[in-house]
PDB file of N, CA and C in Angstrom:
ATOM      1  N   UNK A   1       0.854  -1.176   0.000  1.00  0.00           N
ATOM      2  CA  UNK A   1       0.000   0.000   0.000  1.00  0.00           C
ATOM      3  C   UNK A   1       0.902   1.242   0.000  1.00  0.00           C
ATOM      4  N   UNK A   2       0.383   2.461  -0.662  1.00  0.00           N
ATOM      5  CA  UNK A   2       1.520   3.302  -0.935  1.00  0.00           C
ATOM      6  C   UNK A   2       1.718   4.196   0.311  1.00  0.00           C
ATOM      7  N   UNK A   3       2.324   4.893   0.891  1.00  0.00           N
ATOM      8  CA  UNK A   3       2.475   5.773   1.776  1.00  0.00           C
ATOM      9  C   UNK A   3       1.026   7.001   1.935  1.00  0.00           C
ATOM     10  N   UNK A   4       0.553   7.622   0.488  1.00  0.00           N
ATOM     11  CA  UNK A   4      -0.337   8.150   0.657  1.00  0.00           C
ATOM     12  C   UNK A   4      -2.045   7.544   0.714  1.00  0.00           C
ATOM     13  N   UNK A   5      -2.025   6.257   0.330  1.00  0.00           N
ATOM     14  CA  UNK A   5      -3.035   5.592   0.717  1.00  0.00           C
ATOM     15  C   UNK A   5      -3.297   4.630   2.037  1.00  0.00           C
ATOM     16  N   UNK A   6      -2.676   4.921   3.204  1.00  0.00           N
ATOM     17  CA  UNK A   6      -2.463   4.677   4.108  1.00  0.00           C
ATOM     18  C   UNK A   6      -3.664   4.839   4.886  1.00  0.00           C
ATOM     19  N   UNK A   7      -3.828   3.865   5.704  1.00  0.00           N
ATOM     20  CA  UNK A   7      -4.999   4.002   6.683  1.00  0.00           C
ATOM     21  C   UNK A   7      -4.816   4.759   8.134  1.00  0.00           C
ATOM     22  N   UNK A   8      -5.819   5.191   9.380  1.00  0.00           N
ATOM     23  CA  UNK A   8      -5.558   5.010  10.814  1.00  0.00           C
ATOM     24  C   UNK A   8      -4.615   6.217  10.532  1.00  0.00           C
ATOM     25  N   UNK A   9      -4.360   6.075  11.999  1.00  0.00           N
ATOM     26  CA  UNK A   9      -3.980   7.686  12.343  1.00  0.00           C
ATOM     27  C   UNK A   9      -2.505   8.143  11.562  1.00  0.00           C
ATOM     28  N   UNK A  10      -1.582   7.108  11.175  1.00  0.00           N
ATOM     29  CA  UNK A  10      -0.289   7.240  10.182  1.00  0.00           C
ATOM     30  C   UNK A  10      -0.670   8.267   9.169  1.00  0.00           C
ATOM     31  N   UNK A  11      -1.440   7.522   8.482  1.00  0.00           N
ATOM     32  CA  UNK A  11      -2.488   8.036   7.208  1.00  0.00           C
ATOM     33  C   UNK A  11      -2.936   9.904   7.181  1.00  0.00           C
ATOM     34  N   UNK A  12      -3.491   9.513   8.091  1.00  0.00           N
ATOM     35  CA  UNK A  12      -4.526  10.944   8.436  1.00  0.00           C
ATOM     36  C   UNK A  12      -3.263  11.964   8.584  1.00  0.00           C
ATOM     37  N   UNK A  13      -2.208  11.760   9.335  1.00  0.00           N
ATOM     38  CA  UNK A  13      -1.096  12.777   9.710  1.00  0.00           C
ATOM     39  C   UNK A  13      -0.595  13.206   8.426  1.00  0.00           C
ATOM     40  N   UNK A  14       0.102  12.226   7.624  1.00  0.00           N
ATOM     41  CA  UNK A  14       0.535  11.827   6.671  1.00  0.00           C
ATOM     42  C   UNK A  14      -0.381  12.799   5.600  1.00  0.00           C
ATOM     43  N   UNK A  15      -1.300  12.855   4.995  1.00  0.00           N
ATOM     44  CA  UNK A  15      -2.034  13.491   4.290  1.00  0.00           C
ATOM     45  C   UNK A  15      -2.203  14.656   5.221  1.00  0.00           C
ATOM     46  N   UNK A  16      -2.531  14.806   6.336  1.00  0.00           N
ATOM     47  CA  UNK A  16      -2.855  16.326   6.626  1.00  0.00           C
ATOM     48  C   UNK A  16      -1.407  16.840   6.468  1.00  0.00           C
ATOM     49  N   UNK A  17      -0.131  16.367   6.676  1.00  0.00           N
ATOM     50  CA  UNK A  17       1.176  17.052   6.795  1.00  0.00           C
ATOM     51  C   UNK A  17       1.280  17.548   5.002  1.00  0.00           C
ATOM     52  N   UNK A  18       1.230  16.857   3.640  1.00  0.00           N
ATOM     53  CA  UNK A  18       0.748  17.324   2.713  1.00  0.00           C
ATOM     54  C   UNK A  18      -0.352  18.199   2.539  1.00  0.00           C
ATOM     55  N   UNK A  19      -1.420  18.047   3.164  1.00  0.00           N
ATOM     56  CA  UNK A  19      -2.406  18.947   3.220  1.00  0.00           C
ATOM     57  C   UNK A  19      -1.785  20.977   3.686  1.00  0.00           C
ATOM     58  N   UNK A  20      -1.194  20.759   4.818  1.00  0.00           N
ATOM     59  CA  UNK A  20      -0.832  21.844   5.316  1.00  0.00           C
ATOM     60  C   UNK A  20       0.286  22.161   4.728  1.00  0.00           C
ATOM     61  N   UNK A  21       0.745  21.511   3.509  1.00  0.00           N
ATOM     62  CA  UNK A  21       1.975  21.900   2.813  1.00  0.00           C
ATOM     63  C   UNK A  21       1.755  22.984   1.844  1.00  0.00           C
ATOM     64  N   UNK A  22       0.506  22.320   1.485  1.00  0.00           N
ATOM     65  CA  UNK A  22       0.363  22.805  -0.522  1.00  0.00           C
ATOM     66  C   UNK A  22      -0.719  24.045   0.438  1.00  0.00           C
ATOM     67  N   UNK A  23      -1.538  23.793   1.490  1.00  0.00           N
ATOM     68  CA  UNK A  23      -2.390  25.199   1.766  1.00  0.00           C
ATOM     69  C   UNK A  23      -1.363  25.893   2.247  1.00  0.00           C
ATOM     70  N   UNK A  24      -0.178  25.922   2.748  1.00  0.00           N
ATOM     71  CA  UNK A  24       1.085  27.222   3.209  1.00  0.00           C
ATOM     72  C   UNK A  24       1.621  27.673   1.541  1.00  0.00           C
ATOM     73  N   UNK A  25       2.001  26.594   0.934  1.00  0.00           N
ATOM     74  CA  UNK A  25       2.058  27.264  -0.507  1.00  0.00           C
ATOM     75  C   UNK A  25       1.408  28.269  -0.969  1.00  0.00           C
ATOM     76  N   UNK A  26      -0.129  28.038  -1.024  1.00  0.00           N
ATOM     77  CA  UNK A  26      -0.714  28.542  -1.833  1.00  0.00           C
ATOM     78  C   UNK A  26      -1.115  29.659  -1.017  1.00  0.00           C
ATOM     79  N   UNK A  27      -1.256  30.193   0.340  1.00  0.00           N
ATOM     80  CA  UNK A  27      -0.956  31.304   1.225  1.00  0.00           C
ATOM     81  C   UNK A  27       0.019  31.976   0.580  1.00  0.00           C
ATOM     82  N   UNK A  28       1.197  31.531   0.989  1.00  0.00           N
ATOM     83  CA  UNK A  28       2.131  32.592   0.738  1.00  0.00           C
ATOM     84  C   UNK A  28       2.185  32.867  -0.923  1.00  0.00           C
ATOM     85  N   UNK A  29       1.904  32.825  -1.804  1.00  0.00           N
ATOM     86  CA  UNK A  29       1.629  33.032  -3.571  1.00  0.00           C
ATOM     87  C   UNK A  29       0.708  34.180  -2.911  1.00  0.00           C
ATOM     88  N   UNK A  30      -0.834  34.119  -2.407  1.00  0.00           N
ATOM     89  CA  UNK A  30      -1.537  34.735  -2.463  1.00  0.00           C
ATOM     90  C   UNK A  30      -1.606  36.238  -1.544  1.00  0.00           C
ATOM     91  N   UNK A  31      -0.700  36.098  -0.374  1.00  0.00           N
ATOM     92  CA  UNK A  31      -0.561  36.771   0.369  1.00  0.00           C
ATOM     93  C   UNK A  31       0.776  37.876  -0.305  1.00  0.00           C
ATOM     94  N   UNK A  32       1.508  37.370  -0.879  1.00  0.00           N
ATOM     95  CA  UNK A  32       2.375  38.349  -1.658  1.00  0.00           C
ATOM     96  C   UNK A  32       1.718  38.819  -2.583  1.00  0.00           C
ATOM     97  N   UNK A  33       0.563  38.221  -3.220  1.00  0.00           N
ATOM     98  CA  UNK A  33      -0.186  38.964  -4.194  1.00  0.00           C
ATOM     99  C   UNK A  33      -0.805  40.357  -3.843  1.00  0.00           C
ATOM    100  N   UNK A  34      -1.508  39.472  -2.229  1.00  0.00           N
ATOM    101  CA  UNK A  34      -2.354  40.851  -2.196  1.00  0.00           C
ATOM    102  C   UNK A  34      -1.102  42.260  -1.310  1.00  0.00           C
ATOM    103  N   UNK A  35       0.149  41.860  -0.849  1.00  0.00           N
ATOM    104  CA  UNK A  35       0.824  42.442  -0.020  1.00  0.00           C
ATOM    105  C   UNK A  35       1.322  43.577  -1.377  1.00  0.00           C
ATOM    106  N   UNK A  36       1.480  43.333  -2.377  1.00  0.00           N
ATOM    107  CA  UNK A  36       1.697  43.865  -3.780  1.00  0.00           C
ATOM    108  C   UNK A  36       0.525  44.718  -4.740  1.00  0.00           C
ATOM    109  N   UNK A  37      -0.448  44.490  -4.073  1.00  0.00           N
ATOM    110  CA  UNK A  37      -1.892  45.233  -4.204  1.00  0.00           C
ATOM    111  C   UNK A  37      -1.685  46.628  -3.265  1.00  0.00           C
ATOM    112  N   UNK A  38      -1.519  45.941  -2.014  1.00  0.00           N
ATOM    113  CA  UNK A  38      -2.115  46.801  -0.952  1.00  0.00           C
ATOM    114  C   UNK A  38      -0.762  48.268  -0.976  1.00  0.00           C
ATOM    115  N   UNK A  39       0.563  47.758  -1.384  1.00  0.00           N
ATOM    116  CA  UNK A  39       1.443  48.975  -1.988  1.00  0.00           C
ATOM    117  C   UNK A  39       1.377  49.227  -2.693  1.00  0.00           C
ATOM    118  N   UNK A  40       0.813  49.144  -3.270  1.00  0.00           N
ATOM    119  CA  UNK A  40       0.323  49.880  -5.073  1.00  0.00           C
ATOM    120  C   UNK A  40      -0.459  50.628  -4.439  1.00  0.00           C
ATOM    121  N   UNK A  41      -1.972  50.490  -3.782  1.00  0.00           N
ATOM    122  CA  UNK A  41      -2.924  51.161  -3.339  1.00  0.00           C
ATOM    123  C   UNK A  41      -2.409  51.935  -2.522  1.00  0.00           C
ATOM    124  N   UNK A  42      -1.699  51.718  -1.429  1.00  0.00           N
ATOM    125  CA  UNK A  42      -0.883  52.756  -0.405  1.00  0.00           C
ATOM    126  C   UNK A  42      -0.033  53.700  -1.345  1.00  0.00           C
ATOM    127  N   UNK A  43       0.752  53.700  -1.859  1.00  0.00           N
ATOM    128  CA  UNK A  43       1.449  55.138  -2.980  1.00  0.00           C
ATOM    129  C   UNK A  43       0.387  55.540  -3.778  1.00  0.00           C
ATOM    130  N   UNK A  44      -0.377  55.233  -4.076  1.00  0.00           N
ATOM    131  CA  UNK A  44      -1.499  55.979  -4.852  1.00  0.00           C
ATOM    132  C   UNK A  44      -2.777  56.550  -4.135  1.00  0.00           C
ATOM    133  N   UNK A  45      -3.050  56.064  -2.656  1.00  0.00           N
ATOM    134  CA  UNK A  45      -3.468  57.087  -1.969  1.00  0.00           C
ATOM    135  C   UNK A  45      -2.153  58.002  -1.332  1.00  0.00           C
ATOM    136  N   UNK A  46      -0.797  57.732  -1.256  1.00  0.00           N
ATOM    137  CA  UNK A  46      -0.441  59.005  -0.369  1.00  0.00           C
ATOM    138  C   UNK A  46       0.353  60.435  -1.359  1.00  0.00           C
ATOM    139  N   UNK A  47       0.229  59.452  -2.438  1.00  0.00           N
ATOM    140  CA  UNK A  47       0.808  60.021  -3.865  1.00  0.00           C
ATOM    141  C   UNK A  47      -0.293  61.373  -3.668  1.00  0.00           C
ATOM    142  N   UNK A  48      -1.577  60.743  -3.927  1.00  0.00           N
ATOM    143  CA  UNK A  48      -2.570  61.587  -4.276  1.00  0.00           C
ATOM    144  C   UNK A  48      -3.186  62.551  -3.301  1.00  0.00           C
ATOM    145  N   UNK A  49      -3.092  62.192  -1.844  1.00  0.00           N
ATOM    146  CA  UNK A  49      -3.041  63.192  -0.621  1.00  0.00           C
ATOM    147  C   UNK A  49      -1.956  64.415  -0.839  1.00  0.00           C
ATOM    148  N   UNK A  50      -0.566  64.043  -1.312  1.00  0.00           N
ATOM    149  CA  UNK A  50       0.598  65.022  -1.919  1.00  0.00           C
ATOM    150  C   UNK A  50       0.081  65.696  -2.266  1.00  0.00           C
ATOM    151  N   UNK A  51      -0.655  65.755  -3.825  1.00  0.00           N
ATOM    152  CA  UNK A  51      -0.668  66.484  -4.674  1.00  0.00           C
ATOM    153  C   UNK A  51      -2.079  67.095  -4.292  1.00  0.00           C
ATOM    154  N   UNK A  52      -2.905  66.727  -3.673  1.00  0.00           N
ATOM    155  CA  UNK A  52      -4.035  67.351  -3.336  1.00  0.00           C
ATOM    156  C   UNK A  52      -4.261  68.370  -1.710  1.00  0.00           C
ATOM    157  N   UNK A  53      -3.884  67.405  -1.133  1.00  0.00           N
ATOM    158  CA  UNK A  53      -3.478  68.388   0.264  1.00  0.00           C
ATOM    159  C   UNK A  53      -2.661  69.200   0.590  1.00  0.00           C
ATOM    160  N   UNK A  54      -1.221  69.054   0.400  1.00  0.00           N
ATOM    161  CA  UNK A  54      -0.243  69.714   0.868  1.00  0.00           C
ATOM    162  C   UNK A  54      -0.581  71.004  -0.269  1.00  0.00           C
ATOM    163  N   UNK A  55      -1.081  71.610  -1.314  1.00  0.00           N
ATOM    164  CA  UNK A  55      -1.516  73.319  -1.470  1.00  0.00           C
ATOM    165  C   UNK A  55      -2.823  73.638  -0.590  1.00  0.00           C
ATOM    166  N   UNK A  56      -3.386  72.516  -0.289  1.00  0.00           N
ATOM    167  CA  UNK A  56      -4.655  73.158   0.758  1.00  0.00           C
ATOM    168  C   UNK A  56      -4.127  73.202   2.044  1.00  0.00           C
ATOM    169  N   UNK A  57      -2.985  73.114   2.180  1.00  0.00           N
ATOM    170  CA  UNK A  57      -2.487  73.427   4.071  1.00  0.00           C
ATOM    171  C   UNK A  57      -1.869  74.484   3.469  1.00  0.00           C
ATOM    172  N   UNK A  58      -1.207  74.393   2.939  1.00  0.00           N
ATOM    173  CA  UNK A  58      -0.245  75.495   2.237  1.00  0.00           C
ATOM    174  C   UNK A  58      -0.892  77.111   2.382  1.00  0.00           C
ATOM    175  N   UNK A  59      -2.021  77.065   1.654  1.00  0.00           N
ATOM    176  CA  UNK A  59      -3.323  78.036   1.277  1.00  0.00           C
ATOM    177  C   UNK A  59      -4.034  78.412   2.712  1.00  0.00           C
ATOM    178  N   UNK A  60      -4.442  77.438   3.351  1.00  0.00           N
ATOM    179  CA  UNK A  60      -4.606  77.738   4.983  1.00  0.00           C
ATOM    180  C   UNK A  60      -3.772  78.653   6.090  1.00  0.00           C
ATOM    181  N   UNK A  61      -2.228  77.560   5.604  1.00  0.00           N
ATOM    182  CA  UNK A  61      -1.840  78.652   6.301  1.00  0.00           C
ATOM    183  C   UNK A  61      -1.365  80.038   6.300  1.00  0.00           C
ATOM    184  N   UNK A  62      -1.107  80.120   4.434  1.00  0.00           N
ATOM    185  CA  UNK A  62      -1.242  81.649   4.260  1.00  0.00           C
ATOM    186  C   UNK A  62      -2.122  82.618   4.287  1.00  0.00           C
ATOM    187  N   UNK A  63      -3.275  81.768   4.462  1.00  0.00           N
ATOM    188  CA  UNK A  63      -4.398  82.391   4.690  1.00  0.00           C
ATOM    189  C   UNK A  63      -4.541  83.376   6.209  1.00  0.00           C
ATOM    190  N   UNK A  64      -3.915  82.518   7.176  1.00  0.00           N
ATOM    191  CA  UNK A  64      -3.773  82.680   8.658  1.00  0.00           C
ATOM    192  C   UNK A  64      -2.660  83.489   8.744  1.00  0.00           C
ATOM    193  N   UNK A  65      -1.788  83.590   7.737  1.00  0.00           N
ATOM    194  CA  UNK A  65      -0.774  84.731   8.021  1.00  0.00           C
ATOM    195  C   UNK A  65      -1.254  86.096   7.502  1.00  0.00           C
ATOM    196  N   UNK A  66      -2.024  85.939   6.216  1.00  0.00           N
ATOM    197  CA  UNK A  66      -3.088  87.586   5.962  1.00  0.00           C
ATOM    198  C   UNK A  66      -3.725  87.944   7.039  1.00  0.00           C
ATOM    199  N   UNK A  67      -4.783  87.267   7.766  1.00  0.00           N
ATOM    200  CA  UNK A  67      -5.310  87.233   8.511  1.00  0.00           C
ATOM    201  C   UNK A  67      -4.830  88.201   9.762  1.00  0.00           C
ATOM    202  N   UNK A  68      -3.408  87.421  10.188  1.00  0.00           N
ATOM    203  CA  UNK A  68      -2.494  88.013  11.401  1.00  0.00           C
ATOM    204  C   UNK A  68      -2.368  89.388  10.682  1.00  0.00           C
ATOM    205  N   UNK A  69      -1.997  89.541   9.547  1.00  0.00           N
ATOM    206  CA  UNK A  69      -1.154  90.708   9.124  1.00  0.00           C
ATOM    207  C   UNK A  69      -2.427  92.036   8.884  1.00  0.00           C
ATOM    208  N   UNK A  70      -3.602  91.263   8.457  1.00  0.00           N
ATOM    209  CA  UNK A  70      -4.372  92.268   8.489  1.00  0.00           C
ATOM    210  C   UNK A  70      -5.370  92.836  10.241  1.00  0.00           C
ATOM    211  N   UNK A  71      -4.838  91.947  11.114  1.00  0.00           N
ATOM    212  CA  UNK A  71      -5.322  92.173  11.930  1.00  0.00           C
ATOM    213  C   UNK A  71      -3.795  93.559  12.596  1.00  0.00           C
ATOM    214  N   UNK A  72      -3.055  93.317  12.748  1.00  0.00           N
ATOM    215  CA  UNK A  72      -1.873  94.132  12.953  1.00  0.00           C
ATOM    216  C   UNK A  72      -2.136  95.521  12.578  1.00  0.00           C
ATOM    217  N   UNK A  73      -2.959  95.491  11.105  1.00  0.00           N
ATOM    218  CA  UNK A  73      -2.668  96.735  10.505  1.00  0.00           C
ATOM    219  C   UNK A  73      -4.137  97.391  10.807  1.00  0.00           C
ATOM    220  N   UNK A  74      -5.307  96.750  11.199  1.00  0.00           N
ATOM    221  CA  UNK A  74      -5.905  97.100  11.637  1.00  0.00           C
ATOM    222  C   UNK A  74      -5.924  97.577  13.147  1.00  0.00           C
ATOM    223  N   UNK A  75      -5.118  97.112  14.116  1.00  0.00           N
ATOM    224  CA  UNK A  75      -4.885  97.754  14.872  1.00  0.00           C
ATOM    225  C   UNK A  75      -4.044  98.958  15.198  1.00  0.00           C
ATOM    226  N   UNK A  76      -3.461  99.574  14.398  1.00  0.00           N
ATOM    227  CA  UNK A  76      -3.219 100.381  13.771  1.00  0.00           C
ATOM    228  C   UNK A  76      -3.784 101.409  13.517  1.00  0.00           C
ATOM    229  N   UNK A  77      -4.690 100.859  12.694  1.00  0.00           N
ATOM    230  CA  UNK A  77      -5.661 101.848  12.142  1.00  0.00           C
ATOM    231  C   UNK A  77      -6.507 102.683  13.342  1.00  0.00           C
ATOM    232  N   UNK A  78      -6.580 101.752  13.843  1.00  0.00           N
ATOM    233  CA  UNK A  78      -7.657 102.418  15.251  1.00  0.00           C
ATOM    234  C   UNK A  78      -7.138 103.187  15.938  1.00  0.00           C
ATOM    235  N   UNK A  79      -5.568 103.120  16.219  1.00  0.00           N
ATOM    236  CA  UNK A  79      -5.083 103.986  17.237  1.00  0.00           C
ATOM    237  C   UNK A  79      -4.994 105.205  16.392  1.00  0.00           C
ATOM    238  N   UNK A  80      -5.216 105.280  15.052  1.00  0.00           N
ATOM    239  CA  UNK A  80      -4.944 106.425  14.171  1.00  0.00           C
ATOM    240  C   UNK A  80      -6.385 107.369  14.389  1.00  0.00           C
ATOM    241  N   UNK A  81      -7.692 106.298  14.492  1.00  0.00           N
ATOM    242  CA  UNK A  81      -8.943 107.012  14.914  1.00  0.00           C
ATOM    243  C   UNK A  81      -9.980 106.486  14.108  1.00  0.00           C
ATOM    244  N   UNK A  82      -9.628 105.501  13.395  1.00  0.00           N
ATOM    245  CA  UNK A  82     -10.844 104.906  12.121  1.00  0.00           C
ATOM    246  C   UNK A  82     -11.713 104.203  12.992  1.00  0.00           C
ATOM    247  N   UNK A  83     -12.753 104.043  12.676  1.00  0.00           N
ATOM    248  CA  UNK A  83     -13.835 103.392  12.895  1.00  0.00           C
ATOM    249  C   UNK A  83     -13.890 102.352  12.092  1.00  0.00           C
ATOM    250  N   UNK A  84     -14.822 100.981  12.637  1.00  0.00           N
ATOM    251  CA  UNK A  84     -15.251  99.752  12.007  1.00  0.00           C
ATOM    252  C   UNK A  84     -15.546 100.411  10.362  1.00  0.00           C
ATOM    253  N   UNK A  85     -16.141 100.938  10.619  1.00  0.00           N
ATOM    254  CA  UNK A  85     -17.209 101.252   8.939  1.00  0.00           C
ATOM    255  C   UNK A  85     -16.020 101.760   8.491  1.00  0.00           C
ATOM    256  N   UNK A  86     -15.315 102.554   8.614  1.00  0.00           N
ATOM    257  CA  UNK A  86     -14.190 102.885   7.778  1.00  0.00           C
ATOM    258  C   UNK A  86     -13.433 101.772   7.535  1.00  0.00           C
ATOM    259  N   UNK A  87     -13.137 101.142   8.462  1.00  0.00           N
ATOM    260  CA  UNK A  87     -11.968  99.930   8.084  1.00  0.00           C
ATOM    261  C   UNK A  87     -12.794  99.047   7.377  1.00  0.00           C
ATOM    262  N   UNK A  88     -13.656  98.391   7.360  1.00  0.00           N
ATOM    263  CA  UNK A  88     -14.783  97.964   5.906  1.00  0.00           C
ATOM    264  C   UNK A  88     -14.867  98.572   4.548  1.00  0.00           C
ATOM    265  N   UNK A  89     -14.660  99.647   4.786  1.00  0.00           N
ATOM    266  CA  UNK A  89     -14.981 100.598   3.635  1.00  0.00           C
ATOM    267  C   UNK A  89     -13.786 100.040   2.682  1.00  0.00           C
ATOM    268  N   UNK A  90     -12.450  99.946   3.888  1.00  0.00           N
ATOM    269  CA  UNK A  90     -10.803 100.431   3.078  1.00  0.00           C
ATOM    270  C   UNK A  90     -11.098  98.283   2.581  1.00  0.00           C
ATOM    271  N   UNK A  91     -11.856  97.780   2.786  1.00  0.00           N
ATOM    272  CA  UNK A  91     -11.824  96.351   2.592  1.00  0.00           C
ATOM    273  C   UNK A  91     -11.096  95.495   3.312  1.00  0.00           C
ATOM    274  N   UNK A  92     -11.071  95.537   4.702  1.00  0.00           N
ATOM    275  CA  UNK A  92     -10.654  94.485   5.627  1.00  0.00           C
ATOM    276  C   UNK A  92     -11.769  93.523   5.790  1.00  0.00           C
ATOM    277  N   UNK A  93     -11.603  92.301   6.085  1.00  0.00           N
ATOM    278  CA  UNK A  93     -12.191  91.401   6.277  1.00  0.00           C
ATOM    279  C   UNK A  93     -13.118  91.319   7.558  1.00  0.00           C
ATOM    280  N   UNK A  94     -13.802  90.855   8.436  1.00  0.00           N
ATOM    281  CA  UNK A  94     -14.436  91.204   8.724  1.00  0.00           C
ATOM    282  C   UNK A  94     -13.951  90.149  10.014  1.00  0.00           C
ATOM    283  N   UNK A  95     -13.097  89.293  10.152  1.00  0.00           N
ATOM    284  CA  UNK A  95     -12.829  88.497  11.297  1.00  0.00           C
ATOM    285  C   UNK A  95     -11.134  88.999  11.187  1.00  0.00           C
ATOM    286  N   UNK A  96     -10.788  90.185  10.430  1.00  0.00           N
ATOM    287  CA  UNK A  96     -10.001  91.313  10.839  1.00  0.00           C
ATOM    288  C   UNK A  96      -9.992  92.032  11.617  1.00  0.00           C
ATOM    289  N   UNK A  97     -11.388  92.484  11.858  1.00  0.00           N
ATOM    290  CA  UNK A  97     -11.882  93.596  12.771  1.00  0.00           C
ATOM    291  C   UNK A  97     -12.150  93.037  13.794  1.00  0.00           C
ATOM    292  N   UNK A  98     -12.124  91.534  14.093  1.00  0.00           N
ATOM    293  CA  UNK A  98     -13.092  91.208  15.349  1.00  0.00           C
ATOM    294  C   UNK A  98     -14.122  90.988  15.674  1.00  0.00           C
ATOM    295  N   UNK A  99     -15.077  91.156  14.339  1.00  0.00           N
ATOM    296  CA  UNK A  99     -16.180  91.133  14.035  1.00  0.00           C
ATOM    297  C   UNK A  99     -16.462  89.566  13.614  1.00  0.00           C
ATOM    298  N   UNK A 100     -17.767  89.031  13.787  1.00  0.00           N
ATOM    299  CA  UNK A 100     -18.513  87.751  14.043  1.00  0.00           C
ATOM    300  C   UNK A 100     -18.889  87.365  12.435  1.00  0.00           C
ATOM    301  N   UNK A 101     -18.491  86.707  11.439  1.00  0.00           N
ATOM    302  CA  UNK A 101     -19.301  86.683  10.423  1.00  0.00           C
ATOM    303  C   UNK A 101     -20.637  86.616  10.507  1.00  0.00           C
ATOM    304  N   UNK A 102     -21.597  87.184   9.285  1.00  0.00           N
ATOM    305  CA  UNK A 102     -23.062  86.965   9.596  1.00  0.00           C
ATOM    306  C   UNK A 102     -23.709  85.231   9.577  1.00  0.00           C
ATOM    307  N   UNK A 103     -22.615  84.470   9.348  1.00  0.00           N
ATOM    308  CA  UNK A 103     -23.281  83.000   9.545  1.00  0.00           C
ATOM    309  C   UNK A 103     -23.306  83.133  10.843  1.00  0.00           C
ATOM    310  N   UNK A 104     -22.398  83.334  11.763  1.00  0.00           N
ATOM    311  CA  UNK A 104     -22.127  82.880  12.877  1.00  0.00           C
ATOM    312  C   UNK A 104     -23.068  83.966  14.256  1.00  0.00           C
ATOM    313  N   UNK A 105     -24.116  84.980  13.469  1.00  0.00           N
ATOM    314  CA  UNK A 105     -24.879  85.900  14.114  1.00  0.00           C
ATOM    315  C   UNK A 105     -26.297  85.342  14.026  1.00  0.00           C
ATOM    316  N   UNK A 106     -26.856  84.995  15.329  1.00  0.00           N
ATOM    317  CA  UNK A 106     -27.809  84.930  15.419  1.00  0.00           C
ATOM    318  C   UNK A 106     -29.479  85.573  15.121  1.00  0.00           C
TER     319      UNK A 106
END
């Protein structure tokens, strides 16, 4: 009788030890497959966060430096004697002045 047609518990080991051979094979084929997916997909989301996010922080935070700079020069202005409506007039922003946008007014 051949080794793989073996009966009783010899048998059973015997085929499961082949069994757990060819299923670790065919794991590791498949698991490098998908490990080769999942970095492809990882550089092409952080690729694409690059090129999409980093000018929208960029833009934020120059945004927050106008912001500072127009608040500076608006204080300024006041010690000179302008009023809100004047400093609106000259086109400061309006969370320049200290002032509440109208979303945020009840």
């Amino acid at each position: 009788m051949p080794s793989s047609q073996q009966g009783g518990l010899k048998g059973f080991f015997t085929r499961a030890g082949a069994s757990f051979y060819s299923g670790g094979l065919f794991l590791k084929e498949k698991s490098w497959m998908v490990a080769q997916y999942a970095g492809k997909m990882g550089f092409v989301v952080a690729t694409t966060s690059i090129v999409v996010l980093m000018p929208l922080i960029f833009e934020i935070m120059r945004e927050g430096q106008m912001i500072e700079a127009d608040k500076l020069q608006v204080k300024d202005l006041r010690q000179q004697g302008y009023s809100d409506g004047q400093l609106q007039e000259m086109g400061f922003p309006k969370v320049a002045l200290g002032l509440a946008p109208a979303v945020l007014k009840s």
